[in-house]
Protein backbone atom coordinates (compact mmCIF):
# COMPACT_ATOMS: atom_id res chain seq x y z
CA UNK A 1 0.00 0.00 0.00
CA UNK A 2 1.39 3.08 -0.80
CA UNK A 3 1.67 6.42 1.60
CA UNK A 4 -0.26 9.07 1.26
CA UNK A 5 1.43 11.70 -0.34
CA UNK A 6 0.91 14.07 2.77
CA UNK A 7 2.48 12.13 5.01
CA UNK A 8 5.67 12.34 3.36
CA UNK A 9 5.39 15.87 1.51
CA UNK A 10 7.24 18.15 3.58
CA UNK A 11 5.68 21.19 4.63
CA UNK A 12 6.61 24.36 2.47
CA UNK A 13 8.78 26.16 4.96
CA UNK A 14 12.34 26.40 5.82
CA UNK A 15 13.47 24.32 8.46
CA UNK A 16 16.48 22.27 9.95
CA UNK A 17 17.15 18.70 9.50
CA UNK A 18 15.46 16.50 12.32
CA UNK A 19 18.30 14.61 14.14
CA UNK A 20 16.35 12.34 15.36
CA UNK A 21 14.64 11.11 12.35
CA UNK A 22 17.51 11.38 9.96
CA UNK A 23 19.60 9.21 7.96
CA UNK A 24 22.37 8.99 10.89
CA UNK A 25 19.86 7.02 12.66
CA UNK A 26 19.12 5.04 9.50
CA UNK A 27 22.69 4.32 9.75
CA UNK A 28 22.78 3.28 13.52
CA UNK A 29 19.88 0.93 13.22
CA UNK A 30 21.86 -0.95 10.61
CA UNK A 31 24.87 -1.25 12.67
CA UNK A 32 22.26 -2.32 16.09
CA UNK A 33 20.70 -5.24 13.45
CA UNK A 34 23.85 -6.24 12.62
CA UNK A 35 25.35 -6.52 16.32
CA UNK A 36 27.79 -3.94 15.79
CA UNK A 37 27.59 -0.87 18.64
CA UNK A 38 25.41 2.21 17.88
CA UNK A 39 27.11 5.78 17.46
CA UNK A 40 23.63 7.60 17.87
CA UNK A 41 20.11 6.72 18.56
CA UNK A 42 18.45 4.13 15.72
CA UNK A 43 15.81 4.90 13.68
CA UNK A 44 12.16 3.56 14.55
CA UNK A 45 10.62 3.06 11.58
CA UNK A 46 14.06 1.18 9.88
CA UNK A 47 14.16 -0.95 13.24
CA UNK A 48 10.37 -2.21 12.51
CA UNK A 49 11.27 -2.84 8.75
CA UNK A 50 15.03 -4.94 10.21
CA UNK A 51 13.02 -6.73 12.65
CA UNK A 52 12.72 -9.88 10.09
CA UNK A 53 15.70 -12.31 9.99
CA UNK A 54 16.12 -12.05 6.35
CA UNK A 55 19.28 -13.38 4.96
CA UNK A 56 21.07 -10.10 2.76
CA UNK A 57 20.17 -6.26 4.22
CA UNK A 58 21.55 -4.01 0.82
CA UNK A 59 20.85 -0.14 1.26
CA UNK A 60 21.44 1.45 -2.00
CA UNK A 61 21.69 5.32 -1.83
CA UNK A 62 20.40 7.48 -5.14
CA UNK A 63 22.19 10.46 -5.17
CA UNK A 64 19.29 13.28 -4.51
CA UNK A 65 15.66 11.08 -5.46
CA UNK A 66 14.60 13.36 -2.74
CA UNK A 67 10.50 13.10 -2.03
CA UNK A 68 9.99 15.94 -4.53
CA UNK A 69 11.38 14.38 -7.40
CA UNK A 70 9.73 11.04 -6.60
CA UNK A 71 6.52 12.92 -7.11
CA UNK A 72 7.28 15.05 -9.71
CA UNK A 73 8.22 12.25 -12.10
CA UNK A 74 6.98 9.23 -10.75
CA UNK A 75 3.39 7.51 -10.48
CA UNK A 76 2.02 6.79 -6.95
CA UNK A 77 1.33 3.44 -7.42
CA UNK A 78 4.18 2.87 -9.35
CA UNK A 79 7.42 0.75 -7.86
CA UNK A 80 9.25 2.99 -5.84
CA UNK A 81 6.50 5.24 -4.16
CA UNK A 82 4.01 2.20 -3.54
CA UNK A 83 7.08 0.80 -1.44
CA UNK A 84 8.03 3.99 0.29
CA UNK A 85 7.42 2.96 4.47
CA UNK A 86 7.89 6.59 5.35
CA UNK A 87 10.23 9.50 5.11
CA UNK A 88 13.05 10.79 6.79
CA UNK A 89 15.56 13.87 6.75
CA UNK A 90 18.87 14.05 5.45
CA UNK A 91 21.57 15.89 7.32
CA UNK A 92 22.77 19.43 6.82
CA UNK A 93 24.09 20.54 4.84
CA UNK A 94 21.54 18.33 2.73
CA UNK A 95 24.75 17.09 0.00
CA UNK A 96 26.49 14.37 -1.32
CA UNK A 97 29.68 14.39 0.89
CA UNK A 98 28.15 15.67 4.28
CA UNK A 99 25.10 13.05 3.40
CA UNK A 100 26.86 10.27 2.41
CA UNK A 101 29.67 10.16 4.92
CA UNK A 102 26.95 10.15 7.96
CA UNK A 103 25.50 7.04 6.43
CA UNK A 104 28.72 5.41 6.35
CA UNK A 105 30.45 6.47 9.65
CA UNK A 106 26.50 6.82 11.30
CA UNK A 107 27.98 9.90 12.30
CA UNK A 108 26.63 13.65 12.51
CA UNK A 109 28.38 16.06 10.07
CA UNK A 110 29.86 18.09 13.11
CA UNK A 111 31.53 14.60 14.66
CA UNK A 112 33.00 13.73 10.78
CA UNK A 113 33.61 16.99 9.70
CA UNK A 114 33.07 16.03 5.80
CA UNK A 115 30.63 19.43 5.86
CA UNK A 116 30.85 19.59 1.87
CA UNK A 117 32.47 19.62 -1.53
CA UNK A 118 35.33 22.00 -0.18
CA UNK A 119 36.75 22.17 2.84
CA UNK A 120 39.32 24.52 4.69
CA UNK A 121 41.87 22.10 6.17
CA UNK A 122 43.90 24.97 9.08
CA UNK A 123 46.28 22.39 8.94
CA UNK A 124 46.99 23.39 5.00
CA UNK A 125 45.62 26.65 5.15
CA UNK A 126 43.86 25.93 2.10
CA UNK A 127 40.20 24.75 1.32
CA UNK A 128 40.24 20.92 0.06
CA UNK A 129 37.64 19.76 -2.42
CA UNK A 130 37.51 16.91 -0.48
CA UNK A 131 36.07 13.92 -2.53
CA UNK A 132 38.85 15.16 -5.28
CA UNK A 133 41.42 15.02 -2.67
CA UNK A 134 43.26 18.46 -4.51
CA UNK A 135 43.04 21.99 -3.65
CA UNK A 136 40.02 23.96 -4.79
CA UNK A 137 39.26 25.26 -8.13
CA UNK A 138 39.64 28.68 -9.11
CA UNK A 139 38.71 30.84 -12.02
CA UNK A 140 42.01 32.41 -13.94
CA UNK A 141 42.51 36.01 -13.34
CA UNK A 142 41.07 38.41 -16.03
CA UNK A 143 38.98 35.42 -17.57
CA UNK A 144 36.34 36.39 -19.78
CA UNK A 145 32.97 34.15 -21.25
CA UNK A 146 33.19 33.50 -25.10
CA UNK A 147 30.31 35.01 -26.95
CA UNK A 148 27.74 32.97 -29.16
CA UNK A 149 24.81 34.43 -31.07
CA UNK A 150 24.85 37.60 -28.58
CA UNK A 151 25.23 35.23 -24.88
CA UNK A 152 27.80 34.73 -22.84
CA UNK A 153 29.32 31.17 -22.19
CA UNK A 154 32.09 30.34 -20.01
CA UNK A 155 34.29 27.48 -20.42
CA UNK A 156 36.02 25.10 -18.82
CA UNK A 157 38.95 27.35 -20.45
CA UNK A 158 38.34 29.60 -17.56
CA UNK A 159 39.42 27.30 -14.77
CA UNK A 160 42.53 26.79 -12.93
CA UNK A 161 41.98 23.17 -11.79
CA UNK A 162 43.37 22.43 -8.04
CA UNK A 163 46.45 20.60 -7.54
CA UNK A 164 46.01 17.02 -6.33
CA UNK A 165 47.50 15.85 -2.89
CA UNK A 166 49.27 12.83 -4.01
CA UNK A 167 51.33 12.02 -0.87
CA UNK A 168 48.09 11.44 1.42
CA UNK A 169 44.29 12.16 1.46
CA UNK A 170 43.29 15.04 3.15
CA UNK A 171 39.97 14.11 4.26
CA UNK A 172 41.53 10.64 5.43
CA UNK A 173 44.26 12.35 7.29
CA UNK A 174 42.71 14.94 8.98
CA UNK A 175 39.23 13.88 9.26
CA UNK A 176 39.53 10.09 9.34
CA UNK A 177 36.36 8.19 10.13
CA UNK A 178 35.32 3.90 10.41
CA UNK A 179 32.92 3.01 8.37
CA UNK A 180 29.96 0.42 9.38
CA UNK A 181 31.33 -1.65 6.71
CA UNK A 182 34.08 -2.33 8.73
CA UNK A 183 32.21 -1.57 12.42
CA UNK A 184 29.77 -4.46 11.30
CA UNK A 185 32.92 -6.73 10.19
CA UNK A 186 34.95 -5.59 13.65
CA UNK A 187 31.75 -7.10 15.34
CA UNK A 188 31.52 -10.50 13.64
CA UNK A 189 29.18 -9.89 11.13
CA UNK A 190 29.65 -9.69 7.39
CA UNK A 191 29.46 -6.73 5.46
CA UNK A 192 30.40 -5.25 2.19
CA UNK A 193 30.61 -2.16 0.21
CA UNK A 194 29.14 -1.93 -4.02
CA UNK A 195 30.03 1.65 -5.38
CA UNK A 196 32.65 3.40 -7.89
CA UNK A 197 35.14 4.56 -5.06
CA UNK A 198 35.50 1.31 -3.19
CA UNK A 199 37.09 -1.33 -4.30
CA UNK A 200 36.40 -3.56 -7.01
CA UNK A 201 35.42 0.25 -8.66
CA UNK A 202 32.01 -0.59 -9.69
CA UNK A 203 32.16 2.03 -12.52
CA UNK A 204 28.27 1.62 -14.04
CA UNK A 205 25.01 1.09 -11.98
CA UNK A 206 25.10 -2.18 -13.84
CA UNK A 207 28.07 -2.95 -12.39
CA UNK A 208 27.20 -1.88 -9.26
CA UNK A 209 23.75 -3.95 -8.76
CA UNK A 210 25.93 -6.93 -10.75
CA UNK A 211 28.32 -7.14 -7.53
CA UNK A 212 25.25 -7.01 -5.14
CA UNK A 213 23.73 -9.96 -6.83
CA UNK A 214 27.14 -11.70 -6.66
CA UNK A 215 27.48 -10.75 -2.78
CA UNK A 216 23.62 -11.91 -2.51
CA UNK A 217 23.88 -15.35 -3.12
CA UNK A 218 26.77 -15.72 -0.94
CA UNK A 219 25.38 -18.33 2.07
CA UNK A 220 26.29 -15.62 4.70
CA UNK A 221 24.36 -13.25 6.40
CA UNK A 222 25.18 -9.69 5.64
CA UNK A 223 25.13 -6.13 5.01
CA UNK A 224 26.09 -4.36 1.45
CA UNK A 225 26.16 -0.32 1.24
CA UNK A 226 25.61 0.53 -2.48
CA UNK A 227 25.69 3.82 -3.71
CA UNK A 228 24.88 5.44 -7.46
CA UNK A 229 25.22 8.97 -8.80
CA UNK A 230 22.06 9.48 -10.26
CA UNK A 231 19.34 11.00 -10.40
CA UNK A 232 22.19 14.24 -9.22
CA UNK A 233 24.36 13.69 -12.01
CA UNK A 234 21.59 14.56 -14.63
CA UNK A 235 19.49 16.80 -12.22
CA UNK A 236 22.84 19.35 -11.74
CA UNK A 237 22.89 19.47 -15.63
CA UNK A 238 19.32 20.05 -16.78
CA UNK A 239 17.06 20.83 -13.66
CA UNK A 240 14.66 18.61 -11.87
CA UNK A 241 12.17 19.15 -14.20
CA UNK A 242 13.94 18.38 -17.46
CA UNK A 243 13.37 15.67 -19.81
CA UNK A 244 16.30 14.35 -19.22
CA UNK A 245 15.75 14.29 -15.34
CA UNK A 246 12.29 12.62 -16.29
CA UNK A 247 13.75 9.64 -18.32
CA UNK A 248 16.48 9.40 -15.85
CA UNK A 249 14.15 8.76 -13.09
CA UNK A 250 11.70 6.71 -14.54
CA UNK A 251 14.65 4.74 -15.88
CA UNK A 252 16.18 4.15 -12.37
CA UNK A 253 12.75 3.05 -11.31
CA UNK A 254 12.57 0.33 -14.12
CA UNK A 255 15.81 -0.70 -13.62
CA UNK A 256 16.01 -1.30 -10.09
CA UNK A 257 12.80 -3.04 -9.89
CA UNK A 258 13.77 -5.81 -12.46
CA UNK A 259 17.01 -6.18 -10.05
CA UNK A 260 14.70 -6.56 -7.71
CA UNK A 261 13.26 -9.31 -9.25
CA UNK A 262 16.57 -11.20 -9.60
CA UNK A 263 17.16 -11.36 -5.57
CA UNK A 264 15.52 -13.62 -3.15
CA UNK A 265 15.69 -13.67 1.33
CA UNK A 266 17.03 -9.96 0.98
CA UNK A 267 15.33 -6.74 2.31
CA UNK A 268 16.26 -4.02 -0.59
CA UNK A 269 16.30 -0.61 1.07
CA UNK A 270 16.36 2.44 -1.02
CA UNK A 271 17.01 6.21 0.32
CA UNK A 272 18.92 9.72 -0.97
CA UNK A 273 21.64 11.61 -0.06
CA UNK A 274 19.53 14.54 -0.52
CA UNK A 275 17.14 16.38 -2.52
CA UNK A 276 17.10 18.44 -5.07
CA UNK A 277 16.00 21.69 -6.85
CA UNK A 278 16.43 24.00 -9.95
CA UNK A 279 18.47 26.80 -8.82
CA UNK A 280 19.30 30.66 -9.44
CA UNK A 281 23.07 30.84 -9.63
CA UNK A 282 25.14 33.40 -8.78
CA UNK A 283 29.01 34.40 -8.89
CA UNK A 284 30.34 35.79 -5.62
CA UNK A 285 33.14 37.34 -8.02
CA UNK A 286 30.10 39.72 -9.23
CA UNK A 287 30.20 41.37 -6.00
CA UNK A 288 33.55 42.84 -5.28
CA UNK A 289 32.55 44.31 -2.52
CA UNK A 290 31.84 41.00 -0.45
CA UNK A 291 35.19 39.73 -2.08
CA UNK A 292 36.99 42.77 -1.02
CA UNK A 293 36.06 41.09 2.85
CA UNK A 294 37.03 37.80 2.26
CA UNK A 295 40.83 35.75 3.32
CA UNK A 296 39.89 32.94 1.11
CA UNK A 297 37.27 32.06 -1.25
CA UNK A 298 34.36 30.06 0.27
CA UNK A 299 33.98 26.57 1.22
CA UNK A 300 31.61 23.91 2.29
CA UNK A 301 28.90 24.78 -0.86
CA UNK A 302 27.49 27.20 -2.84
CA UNK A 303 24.10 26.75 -1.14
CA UNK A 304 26.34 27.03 2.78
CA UNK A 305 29.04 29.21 2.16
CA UNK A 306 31.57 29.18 5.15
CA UNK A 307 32.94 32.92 5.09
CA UNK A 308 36.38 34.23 6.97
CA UNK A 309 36.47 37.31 6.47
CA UNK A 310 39.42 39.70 7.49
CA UNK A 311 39.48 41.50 10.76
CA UNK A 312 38.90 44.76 9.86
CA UNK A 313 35.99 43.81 7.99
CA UNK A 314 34.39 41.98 10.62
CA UNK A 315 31.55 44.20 12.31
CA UNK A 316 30.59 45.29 8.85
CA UNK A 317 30.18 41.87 6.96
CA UNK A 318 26.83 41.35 8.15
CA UNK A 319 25.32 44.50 7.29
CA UNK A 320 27.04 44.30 4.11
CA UNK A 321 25.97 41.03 3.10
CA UNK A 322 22.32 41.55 3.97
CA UNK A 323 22.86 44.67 1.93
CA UNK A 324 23.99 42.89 -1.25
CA UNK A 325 21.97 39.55 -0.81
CA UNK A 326 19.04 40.37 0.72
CA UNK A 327 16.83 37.79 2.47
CA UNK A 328 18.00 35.32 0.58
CA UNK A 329 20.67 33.84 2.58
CA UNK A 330 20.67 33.25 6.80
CA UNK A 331 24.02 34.65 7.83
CA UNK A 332 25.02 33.12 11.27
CA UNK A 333 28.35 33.39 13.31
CA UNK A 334 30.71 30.56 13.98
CA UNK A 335 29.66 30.39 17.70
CA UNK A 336 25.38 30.60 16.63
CA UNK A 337 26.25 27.60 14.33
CA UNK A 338 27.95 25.89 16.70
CA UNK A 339 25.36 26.71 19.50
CA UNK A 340 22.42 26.19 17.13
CA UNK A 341 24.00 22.16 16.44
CA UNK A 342 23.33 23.31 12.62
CA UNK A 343 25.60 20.35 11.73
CA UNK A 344 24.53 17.78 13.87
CA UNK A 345 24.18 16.80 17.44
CA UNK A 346 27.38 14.68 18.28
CA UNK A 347 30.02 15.67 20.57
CA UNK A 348 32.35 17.89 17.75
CA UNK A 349 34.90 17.14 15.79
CA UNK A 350 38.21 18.51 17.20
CA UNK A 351 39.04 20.34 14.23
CA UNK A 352 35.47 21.43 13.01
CA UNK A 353 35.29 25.38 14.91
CA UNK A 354 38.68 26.09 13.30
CA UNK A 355 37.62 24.75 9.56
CA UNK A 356 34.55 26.75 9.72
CA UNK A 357 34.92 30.55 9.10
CA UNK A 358 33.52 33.82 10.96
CA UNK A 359 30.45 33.50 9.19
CA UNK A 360 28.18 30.89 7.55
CA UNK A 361 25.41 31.73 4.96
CA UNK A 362 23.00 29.10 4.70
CA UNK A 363 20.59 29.74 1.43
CA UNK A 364 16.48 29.95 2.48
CA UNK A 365 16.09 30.12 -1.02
CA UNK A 366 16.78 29.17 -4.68
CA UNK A 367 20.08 31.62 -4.95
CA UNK A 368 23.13 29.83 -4.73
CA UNK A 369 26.52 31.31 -4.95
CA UNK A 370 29.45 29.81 -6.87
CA UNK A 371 33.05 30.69 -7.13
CA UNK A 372 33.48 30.58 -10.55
CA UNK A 373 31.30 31.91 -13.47
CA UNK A 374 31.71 28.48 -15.41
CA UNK A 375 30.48 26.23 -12.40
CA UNK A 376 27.44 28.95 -11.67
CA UNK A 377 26.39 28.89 -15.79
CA UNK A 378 26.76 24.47 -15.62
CA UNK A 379 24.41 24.18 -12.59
CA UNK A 380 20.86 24.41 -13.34
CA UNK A 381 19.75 22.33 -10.49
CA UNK A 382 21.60 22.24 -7.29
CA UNK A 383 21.27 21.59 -3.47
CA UNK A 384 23.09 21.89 0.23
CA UNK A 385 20.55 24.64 1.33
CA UNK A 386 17.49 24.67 3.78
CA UNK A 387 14.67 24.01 1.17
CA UNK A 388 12.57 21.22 2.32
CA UNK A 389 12.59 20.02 -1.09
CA UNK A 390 16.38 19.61 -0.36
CA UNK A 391 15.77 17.70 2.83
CA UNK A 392 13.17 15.18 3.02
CA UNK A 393 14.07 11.94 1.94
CA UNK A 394 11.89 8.44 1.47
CA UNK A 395 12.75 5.21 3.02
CA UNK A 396 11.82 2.41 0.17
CA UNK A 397 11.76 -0.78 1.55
CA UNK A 398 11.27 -3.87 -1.07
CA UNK A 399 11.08 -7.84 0.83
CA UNK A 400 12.73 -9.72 -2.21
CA UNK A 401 11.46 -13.19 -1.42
């Protein structure tokens, strides 16, 4: 039977992620099935749907099929929404590397301190884009957009990619974390990993679901994390409401469910990162004046932008900001972030008050603010904000029998 679609729309307003019904707990009640010790409280609704002694638990993660976009391209009593149990919130900020690192450590963001795509490491003194492992992009100086039929275009031309750490991993040195892949193996159980950036590589979702059929008919018990890039990858490039996005969707939906088919004594659980929306992008090297402010480019995202801004500039920031960007963005302190738990409420990562900066602008609306012109013309649908489109996730649950 499928839910209602108000119980799992989320109500139009901005709001922060619930910590107690987020995808942390997801994460804990996995590890609590599995015999493995608990980080933070588990996650009622995902204990109910563990409590049968099936024989393979897989949780595959689809980058941003957030509750909107199941019901803007997908039929209520189709597959995936007549098996969503319930819903559930992501973490913020609501993106890929804060997201998907609390599922696998069943950590808050403030305990891991993967907050986003960049990073400022103090350690470095630079910001990290972390998943990349090299320092962060930057456009060239006195770069200018081609022009075609009367429009300007930027290119990839206009980029000056980061330089790669190759004697360590930043985020692994300085931020490491244990994963409930290996927490669940630590305890005795058996548990595996099927994505592209654990090893064997899985570099396709075909690939992917292949090795979780493989690891499924194993006569173990266990527990496989799985992980795939889409609906994101096609969502950053065309919006949420593209074609593309459409086809993408419906194409996950038909794929998945004739895997599905292929697996028997497994419990198939399905969530997101994140959602998703179509965004208005900005530059924040339009706005000299707010450069003019600033030690370092921003980090974390372009929908949470973590600000240090030089001392002498300090009591005038916020006026300024609010000045340039309106209402568009919540601009907190360091020490109202921290106070506020924004990121989480774990005990805090050692490092995480000295790799956040002054300030922290958190977007309550579709503006977004890149640092380059090429990466603010290539997004047309982004996330990492405080939407509730970009929060709310569903829990699919499928019994393969």
């Amino acid at each position: 039977m499928s839910l209602p679609a108000s119980l799992y729309v989320y109500k139009t307003m901005n709001t922060f992620p619930d910590y107690s019904n987020c995808l942390v707990n997801l994460s804990n009640s996995i590890l609590k099935k599995f015999g493995a010790a608990t980080m933070a409280e588990t996650l009622p609704l995902a204990d109910t749907i563990l409590c049968k002694n099936y024989k393979n638990v897989v949780l595959l993660v689809l980058d941003a099929l957030g509750c909107s976009i199941l019901e803007k391209h997908l039929k209520e009593d189709g597959f995936f929404r007549s098996h969503v149990k319930g819903s559930l919130d992501s973490v913020y900020p609501p993106t890929t590397v804060a997201a998907t690192t609390s599922l696998m450590s069943a950590l808050y963001p403030n305990e891991h301190g993967w907050l986003g795509w960049d990073l400022f490491y103090p350690e470095l003194d630079k910001n990290v884009t972390v998943f990349l492992n090299c320092e962060q992009a930057k456009e060239k100086e006195n770069a200018v957009p081609d022009c075609a039929d009367g429009k300007e275009m930027w290119s990839s031309e206009s980029i000056v990619r980061g330089e790669p750490f190759s004697a360590f991993h930043a985020g692994r040195k300085f931020t490491p974390y244990k994963s409930i892949v290996e927490r669940i193996n630590e305890a005795g159980g058996n548990a595996y990993f099927s994505f592209p950036f654990e090893e064997p590589f899985p570099q396709d979702l075909e690939a992917v679901l292949s090795r979780i059929q493989k690891l499924c008919a194993e006569p173990e018990k266990k527990f496989i994390y799985s992980y795939w890039m889409e609906p994101d990858a096609t969502m950053h490039r065309t919006g949420t409401e593209s074609k593309n996005t459409h086809r993408m969707v419906k194409k996950l939906e038909k794929q998945i469910m004739k895997f599905s088919e292929t697996l028997s004594d497994t419990l198939l659980l399905i969530t997101a990162d994140h959602g998703h929306i179509d965004s208005m992008n900005l530059c924040i090297l339009d706005y000299p004046e707010i450069c003019k402010c600033l030690v370092r480019l921003p980090s974390i995202e372009s929908r949470t932008l973590s600000l240090f801004v030089k001392p002498e500039y300090l009591k005038k920031f916020p006026f300024l900001w609010k000045k340039t960007f309106g209402e568009d963005f919540l601009l907190l302190t360091r020490e109202e972030v921290l106070e506020k738990n924004i990121f989480g409420i774990g005990k805090n990562n050692p490092r995480l008050e000295t790799m956040m900066g002054d300030f922290v602008a958190l977007s309550v609306s579709n503006k977004s603010i890149f640092n380059t012109h090429y990466s603010a013309q290539k997004h047309k649908g982004n996330h990492a904000g405080l939407l509730p489109e970009e929060i709310k996730v569903p829990l699919i649950a499928i019994e393969c029998n």
